[in-house]
N, C-alpha and C. Protein backbone atom coordinates (compact mmCIF):
# COMPACT_ATOMS: atom_id res chain seq x y z
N UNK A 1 100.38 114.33 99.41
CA UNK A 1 99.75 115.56 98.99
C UNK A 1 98.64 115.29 97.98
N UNK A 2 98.71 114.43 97.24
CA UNK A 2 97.64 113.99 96.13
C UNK A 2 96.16 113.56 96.75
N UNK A 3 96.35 113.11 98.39
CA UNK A 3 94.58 113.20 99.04
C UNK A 3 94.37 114.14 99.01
N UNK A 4 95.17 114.94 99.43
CA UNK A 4 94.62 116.57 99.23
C UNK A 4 94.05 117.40 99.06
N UNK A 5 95.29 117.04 97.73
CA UNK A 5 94.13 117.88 95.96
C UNK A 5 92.83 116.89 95.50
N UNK A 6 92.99 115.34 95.83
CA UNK A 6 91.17 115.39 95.42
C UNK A 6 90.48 115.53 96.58
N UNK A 7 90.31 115.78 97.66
CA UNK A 7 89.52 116.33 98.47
C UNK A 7 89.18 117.28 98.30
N UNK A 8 90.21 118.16 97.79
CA UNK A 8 90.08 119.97 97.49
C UNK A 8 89.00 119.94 95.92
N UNK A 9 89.34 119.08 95.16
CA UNK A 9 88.93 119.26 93.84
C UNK A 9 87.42 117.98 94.20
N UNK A 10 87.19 117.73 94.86
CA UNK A 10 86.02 117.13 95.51
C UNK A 10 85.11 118.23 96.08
N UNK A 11 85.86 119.16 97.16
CA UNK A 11 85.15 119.88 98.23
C UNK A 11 84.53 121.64 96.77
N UNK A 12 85.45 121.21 95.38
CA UNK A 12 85.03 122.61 94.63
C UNK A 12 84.21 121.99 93.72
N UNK A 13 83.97 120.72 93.69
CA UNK A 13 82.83 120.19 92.41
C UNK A 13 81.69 120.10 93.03
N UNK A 14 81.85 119.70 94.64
CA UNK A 14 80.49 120.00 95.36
C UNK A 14 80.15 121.48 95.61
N UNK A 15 81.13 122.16 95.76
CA UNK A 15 80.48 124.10 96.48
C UNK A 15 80.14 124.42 94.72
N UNK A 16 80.53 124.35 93.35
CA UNK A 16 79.84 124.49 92.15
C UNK A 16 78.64 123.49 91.96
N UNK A 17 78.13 122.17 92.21
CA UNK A 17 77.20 121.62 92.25
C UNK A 17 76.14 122.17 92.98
N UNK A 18 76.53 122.44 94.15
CA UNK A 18 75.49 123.12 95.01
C UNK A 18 74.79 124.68 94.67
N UNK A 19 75.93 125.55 94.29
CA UNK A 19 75.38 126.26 93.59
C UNK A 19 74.96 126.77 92.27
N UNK A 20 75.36 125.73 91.43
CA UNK A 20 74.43 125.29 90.64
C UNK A 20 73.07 125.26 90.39
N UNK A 21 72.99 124.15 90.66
CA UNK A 21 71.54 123.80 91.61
C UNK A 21 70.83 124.76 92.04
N UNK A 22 70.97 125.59 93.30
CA UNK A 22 70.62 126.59 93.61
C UNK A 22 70.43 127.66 92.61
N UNK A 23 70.57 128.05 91.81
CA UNK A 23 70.58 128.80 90.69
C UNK A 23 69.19 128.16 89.78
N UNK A 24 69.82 126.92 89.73
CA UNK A 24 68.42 126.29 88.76
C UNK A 24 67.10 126.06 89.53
N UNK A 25 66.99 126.31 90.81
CA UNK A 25 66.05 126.07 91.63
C UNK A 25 65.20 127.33 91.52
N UNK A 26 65.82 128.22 91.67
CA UNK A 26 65.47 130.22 91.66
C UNK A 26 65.24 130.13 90.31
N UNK A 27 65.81 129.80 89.18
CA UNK A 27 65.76 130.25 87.75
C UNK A 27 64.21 129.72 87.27
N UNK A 28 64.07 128.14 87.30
CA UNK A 28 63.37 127.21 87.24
C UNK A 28 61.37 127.55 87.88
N UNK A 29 61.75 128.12 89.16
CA UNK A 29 60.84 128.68 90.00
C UNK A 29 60.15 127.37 90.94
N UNK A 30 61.16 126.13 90.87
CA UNK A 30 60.70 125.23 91.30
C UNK A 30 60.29 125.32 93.05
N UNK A 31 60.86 126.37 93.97
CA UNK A 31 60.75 126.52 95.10
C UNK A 31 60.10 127.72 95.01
N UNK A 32 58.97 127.85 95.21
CA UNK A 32 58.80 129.32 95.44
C UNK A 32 58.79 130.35 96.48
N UNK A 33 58.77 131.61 96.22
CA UNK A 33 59.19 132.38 97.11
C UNK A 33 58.42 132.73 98.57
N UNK A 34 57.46 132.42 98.80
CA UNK A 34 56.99 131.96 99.88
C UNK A 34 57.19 131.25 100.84
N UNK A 35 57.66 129.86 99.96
CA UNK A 35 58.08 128.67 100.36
C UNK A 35 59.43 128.93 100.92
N UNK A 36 60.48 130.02 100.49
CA UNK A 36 61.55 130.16 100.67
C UNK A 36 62.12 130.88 101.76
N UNK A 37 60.81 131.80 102.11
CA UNK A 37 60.63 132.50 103.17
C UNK A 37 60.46 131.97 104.26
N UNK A 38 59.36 130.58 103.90
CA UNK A 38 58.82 129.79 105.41
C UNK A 38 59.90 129.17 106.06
N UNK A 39 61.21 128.80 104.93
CA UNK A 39 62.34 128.27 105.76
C UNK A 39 63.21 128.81 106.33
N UNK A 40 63.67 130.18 105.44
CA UNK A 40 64.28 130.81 106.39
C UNK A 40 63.78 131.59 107.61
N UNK A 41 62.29 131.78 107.49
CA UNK A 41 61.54 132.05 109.34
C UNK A 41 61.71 130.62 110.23
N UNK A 42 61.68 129.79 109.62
CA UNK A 42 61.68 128.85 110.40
C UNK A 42 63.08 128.79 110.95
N UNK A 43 64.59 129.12 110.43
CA UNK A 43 65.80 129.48 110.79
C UNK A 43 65.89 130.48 111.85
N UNK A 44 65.12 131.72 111.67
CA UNK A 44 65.09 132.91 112.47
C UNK A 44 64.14 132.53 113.59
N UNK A 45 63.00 131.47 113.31
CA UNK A 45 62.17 131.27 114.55
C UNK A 45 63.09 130.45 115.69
N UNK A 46 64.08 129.38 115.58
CA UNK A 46 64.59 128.49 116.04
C UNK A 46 65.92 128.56 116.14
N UNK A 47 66.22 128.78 117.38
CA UNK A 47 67.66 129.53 117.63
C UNK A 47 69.15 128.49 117.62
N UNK A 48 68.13 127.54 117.81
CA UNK A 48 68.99 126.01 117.79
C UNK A 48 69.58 125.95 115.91
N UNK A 49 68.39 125.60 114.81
CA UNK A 49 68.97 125.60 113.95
C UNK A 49 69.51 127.35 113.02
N UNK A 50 69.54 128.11 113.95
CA UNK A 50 70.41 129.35 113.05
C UNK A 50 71.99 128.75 114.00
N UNK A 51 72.02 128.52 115.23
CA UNK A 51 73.58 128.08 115.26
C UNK A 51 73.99 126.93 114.28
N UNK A 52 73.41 125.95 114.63
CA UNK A 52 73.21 124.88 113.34
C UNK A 52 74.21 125.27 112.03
N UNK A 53 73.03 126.15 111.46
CA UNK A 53 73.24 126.47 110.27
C UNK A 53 74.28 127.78 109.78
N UNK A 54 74.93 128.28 111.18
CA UNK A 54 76.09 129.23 111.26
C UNK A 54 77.10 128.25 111.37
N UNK A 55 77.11 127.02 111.89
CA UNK A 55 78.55 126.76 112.24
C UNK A 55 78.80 125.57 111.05
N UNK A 56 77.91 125.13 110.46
CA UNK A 56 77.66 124.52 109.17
C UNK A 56 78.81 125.62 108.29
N UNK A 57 77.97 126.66 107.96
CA UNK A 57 78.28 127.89 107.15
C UNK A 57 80.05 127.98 107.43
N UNK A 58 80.46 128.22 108.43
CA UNK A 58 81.44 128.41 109.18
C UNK A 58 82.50 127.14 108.62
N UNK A 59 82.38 125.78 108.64
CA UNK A 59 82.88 125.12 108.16
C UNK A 59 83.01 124.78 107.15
N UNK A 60 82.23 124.78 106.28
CA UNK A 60 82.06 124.68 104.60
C UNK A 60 83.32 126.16 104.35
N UNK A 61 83.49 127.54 104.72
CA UNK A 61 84.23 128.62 104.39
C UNK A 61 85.71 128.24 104.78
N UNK A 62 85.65 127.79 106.35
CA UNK A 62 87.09 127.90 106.61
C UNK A 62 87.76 126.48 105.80
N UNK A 63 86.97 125.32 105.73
CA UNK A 63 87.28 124.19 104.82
C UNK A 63 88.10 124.70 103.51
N UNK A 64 87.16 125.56 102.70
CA UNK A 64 87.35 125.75 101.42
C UNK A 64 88.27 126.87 101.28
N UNK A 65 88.66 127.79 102.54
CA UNK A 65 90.45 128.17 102.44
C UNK A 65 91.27 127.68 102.48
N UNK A 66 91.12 126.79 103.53
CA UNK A 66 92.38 126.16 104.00
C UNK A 66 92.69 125.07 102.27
N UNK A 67 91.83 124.41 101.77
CA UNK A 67 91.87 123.59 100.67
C UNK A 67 92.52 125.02 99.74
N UNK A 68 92.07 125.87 99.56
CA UNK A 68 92.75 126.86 98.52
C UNK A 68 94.23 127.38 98.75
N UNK A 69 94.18 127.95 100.15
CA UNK A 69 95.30 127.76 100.18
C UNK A 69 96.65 127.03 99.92
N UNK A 70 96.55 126.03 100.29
CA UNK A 70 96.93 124.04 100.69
C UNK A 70 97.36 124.18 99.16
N UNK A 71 96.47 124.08 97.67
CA UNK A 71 96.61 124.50 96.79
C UNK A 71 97.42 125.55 96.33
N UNK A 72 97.57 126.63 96.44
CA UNK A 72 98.32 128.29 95.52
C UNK A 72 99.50 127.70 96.22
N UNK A 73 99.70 127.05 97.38
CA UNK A 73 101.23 127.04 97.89
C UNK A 73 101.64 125.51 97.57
N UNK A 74 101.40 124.57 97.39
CA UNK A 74 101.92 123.41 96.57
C UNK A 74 101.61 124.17 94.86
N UNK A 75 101.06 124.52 94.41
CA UNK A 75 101.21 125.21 93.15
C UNK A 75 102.41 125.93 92.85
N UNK A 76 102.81 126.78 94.04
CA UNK A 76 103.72 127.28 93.52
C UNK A 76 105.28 126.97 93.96
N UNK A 77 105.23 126.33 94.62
CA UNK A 77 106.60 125.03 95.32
C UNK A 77 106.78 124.74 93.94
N UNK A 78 105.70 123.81 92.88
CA UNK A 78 106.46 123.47 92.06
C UNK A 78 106.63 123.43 90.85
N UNK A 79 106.66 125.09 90.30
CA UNK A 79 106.60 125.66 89.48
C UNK A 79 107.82 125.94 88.89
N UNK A 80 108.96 126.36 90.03
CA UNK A 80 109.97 126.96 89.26
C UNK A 80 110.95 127.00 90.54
N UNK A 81 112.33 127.05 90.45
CA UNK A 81 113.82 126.68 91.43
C UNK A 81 113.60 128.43 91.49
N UNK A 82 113.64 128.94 92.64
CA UNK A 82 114.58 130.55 92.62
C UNK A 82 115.61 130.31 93.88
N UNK A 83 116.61 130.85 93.01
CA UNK A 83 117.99 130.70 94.20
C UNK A 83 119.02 131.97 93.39
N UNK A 84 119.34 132.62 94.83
CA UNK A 84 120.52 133.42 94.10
C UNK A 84 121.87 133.42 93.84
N UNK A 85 122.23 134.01 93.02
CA UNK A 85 123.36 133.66 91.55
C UNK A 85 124.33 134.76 92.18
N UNK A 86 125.42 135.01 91.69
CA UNK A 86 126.31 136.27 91.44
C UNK A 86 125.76 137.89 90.88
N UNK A 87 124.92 137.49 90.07
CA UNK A 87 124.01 138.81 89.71
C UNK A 87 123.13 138.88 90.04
N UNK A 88 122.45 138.11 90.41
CA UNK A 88 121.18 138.43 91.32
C UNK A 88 120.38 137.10 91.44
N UNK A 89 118.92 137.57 91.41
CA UNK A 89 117.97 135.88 91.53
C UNK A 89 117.80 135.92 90.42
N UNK A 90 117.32 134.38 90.11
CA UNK A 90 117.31 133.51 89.18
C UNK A 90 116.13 132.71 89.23
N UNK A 91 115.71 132.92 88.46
CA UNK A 91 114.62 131.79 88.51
C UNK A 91 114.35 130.64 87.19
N UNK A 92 114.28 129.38 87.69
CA UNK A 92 114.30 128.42 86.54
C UNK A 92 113.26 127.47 86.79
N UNK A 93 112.73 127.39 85.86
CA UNK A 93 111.11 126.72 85.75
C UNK A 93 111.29 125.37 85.36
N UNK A 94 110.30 124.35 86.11
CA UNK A 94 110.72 122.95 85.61
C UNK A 94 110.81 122.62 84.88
N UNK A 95 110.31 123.05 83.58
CA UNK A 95 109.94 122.46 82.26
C UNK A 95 111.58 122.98 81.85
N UNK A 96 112.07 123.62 81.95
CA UNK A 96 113.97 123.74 81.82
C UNK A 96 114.51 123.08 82.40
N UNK A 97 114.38 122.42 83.20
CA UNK A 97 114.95 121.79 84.11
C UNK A 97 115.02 120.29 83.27
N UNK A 98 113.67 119.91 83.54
CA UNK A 98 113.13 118.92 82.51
C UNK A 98 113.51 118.24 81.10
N UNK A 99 113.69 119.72 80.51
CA UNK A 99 114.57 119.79 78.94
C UNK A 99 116.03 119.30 79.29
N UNK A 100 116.26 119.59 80.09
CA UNK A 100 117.76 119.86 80.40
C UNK A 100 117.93 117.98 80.54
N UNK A 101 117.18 117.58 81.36
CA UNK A 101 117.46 116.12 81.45
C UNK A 101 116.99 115.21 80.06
N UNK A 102 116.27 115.57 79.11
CA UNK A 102 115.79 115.03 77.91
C UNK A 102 116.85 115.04 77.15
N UNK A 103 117.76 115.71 77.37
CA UNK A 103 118.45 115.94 76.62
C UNK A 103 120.22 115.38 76.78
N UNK A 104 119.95 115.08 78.00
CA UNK A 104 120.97 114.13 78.62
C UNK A 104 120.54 112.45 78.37
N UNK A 105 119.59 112.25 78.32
CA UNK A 105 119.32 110.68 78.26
C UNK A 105 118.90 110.38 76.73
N UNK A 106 119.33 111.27 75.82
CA UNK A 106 119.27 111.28 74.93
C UNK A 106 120.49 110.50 74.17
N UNK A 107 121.32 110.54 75.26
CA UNK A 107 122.66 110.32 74.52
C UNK A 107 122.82 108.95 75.21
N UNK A 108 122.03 107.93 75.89
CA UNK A 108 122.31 106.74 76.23
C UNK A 108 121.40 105.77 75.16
N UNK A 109 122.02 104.75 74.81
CA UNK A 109 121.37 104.10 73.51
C UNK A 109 120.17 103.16 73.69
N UNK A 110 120.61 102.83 75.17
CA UNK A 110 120.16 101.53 75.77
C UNK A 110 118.22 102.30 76.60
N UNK A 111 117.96 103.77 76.28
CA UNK A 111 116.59 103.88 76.75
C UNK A 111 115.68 103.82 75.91
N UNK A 112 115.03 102.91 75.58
CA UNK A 112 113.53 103.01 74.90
C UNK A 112 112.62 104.44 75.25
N UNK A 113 112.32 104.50 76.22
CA UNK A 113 111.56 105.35 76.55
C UNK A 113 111.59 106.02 77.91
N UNK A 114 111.55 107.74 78.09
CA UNK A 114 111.68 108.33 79.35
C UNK A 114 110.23 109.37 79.69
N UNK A 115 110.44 108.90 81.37
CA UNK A 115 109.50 109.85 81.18
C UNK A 115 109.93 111.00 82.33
N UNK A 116 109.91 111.71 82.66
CA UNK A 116 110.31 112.68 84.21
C UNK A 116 109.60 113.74 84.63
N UNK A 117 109.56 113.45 85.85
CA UNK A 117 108.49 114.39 86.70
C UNK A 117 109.48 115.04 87.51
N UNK A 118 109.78 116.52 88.14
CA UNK A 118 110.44 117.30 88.33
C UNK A 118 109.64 117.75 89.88
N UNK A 119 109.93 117.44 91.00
CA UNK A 119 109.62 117.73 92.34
C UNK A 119 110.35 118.65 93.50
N UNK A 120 109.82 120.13 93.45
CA UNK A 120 110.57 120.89 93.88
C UNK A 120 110.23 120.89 95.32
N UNK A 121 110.87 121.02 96.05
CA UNK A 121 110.63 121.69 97.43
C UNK A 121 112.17 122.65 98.12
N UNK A 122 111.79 123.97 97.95
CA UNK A 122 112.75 124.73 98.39
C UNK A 122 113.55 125.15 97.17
N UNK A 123 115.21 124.89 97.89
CA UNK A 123 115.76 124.93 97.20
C UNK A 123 116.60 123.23 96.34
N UNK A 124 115.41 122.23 96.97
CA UNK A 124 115.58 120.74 96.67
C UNK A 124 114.86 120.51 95.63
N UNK A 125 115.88 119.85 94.22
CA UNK A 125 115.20 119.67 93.45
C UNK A 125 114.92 117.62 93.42
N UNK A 126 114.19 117.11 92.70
CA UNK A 126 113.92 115.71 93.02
C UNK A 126 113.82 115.33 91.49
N UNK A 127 114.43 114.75 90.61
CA UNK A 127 114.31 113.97 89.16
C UNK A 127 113.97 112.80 89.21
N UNK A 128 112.21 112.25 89.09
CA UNK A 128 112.03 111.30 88.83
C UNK A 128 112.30 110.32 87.56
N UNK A 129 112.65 109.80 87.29
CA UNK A 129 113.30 109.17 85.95
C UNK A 129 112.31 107.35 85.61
N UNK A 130 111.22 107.92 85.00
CA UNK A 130 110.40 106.23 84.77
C UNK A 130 110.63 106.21 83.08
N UNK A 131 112.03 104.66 83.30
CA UNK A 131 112.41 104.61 82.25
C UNK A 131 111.84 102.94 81.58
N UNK A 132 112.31 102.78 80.09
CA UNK A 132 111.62 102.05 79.35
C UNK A 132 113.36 101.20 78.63
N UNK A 133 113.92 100.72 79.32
CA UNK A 133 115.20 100.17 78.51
C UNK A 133 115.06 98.45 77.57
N UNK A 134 116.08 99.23 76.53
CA UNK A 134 116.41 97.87 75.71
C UNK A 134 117.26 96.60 76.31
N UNK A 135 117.60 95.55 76.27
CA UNK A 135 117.67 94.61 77.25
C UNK A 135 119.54 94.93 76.06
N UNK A 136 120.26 94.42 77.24
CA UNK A 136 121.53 94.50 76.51
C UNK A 136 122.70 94.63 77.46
N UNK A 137 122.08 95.56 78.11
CA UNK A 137 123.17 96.45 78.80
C UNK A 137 123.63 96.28 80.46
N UNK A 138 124.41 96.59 81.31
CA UNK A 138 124.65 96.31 82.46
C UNK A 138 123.73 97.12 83.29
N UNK A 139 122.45 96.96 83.61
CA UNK A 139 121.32 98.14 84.21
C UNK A 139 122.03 98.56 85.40
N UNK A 140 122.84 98.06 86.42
CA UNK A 140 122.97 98.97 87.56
C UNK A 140 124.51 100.45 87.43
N UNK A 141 124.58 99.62 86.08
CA UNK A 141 126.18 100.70 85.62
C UNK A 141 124.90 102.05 85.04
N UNK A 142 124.27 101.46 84.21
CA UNK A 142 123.65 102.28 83.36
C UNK A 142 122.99 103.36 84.21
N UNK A 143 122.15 102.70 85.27
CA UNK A 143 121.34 103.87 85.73
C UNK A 143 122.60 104.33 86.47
N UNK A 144 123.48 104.34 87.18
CA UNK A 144 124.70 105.31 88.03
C UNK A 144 125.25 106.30 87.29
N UNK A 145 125.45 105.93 85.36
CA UNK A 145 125.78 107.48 84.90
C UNK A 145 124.76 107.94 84.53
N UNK A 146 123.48 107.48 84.16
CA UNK A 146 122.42 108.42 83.89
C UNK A 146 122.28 109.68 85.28
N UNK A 147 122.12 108.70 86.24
CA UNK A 147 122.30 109.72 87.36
C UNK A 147 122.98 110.90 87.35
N UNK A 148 124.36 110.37 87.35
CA UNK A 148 125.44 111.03 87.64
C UNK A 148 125.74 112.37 86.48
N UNK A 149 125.09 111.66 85.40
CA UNK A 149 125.08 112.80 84.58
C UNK A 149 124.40 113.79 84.26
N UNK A 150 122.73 113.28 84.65
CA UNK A 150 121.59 114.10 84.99
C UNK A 150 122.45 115.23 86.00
N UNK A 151 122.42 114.36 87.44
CA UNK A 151 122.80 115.67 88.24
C UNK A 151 123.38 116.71 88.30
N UNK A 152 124.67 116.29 87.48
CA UNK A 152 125.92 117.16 86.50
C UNK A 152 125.20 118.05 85.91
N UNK A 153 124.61 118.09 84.74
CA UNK A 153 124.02 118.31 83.99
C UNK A 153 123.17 120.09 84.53
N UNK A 154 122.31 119.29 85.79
CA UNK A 154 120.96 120.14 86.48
C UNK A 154 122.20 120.87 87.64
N UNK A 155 122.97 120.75 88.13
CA UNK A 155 123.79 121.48 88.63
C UNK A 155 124.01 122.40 88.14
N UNK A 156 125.33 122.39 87.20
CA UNK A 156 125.23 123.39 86.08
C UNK A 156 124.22 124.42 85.61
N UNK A 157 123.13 123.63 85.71
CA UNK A 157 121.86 124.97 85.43
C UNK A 157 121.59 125.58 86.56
N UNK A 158 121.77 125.29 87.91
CA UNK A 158 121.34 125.29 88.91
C UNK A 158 122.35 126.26 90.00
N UNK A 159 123.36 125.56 89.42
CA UNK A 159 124.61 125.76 90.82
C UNK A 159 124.85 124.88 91.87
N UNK A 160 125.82 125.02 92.42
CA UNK A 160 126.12 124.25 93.79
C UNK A 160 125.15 124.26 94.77
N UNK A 161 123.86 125.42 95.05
CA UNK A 161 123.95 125.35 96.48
C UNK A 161 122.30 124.61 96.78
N UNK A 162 121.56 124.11 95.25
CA UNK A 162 120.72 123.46 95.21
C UNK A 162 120.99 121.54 95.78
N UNK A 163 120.23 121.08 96.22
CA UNK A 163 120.25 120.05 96.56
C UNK A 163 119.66 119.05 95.40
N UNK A 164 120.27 118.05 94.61
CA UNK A 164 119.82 117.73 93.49
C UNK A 164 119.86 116.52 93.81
N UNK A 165 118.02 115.44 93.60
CA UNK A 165 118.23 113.78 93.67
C UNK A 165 117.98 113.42 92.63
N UNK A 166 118.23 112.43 92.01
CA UNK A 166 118.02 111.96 90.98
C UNK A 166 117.92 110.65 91.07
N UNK A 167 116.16 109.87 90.90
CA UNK A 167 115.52 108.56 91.21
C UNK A 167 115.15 107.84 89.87
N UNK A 168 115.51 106.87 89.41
CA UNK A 168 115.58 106.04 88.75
C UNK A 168 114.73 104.78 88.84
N UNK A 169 113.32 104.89 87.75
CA UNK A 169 112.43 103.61 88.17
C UNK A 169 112.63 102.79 86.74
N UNK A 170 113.07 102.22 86.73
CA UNK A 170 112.76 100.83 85.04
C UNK A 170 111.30 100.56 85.56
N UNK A 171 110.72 100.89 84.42
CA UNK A 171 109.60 100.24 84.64
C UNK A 171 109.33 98.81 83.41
N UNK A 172 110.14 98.51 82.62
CA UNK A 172 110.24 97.68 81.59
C UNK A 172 111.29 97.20 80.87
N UNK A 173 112.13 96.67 80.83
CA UNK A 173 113.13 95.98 79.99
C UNK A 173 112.99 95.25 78.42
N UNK A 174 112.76 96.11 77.33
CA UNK A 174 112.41 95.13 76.08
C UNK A 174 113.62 94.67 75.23
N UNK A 175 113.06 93.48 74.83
CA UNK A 175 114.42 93.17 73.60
C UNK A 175 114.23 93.54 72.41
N UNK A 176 115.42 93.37 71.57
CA UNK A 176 115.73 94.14 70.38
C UNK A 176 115.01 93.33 69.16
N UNK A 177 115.48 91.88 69.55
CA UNK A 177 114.54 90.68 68.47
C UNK A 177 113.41 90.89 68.89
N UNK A 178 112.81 91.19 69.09
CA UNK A 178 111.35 91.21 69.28
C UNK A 178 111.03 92.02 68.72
N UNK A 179 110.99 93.25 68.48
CA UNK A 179 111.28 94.16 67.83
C UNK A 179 111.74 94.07 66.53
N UNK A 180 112.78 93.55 66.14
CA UNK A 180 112.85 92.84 64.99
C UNK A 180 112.03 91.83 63.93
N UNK A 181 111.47 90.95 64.58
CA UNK A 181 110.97 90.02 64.39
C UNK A 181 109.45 90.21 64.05
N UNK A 182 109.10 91.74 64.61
CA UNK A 182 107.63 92.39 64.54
C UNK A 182 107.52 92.68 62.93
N UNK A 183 108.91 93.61 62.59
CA UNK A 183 109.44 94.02 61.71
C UNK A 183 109.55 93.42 60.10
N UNK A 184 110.39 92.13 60.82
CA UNK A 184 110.31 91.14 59.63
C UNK A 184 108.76 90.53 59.17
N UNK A 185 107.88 90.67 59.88
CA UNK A 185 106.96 89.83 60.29
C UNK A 185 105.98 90.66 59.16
N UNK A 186 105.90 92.16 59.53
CA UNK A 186 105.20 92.98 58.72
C UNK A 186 105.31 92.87 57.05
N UNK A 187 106.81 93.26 57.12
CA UNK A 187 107.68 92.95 55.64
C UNK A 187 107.18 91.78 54.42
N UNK A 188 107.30 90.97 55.84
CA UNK A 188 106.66 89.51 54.74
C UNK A 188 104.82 89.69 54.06
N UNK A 189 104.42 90.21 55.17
CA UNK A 189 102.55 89.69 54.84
C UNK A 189 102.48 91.19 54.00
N UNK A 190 103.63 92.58 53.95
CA UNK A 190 103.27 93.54 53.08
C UNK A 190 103.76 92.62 51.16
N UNK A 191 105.02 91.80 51.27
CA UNK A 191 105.26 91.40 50.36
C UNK A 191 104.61 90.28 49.42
């Protein structure tokens, strides 16, 4: 989905460039109005370039829906979970969702650093987890309850009838002496 959006955010920096431009061309008086006339008679004289320049027209419009569209509906996929509850619908926005897991990996000692991206589709939610751990610990135990507890966790907010993954990337393993040793290191050349 990310060719997509820069094609889309490509195909709207060119339709604002262009008319741009066009604006500063009229404002400017660099084309004048004569001149502006001779081309578009020359459009109306030549039947070849008014199709030309209709089916041009034609594609540049239906392009730049379909890209808008393509857009408002991945926009709003992944904005927020709605699924219904016992009292009614519900709606829960990623950035809760999000909290909800910050606040679970909060309580493991062994993460340096988290980061999570929240990928909705439907009623499927997706927890990316790009983590930063201290070297110490058994990593394949570690990430199984982070998981396990994330999901717990987003359930609970969620309910049963959401589909909940929860993906786990280390992107770094640091040690603690090193860290230390930065520490001591400072200490001395402040003393």
């Amino acid at each position: 989905m990310k060719i997509v959006n820069v094609f889309a955010q490509l195909f709207a920096i060119f339709s604002f460039l262009t008319l741009g431009s066009l604006f500063m061309i009229v404002a400017l008086h660099i084309l004048s109005v004569e001149d502006a006339v001779v081309r578009v008679r020359e459009l109306y004289d030549h039947p070849w370039r008014s199709v030309q320049t209709g089916f041009l027209g034609l594609f540049f419009i239906s392009t730049g829906l379909i890209f808008a569209k393509m857009l408002l509906k991945a926009g709003r996929q992944t904005e927020a979970v709605i699924f219904q509850s016992e009292i009614g619908p519900m709606i829960v926005s990623v950035n809760a969702i999000e909290d909800v897991v910050k606040k679970v990996l909060k309580h493991f000692h062994l993460i340096k650093e988290a980061r999570i991206k929240t990928v909705v589709h439907g009623k499927n939610v997706e927890l990316r987890l790009k983590l930063v751990l201290w070297s110490g610990g058994r990593v394949p135990e570690l990430l199984a309850e982070i998981q396990e507890k994330a999901k717990n966790r987003v359930r609970k907010l969620l309910g049963t009838e959401n589909q909940i993954e929860v993906n786990c990337d280390v992107q770094k393993i640091e040690d603690h002496e090193g860290d230390l040793q930065e520490l001591e290191d400072q200490n001395t050349y402040i003393a």
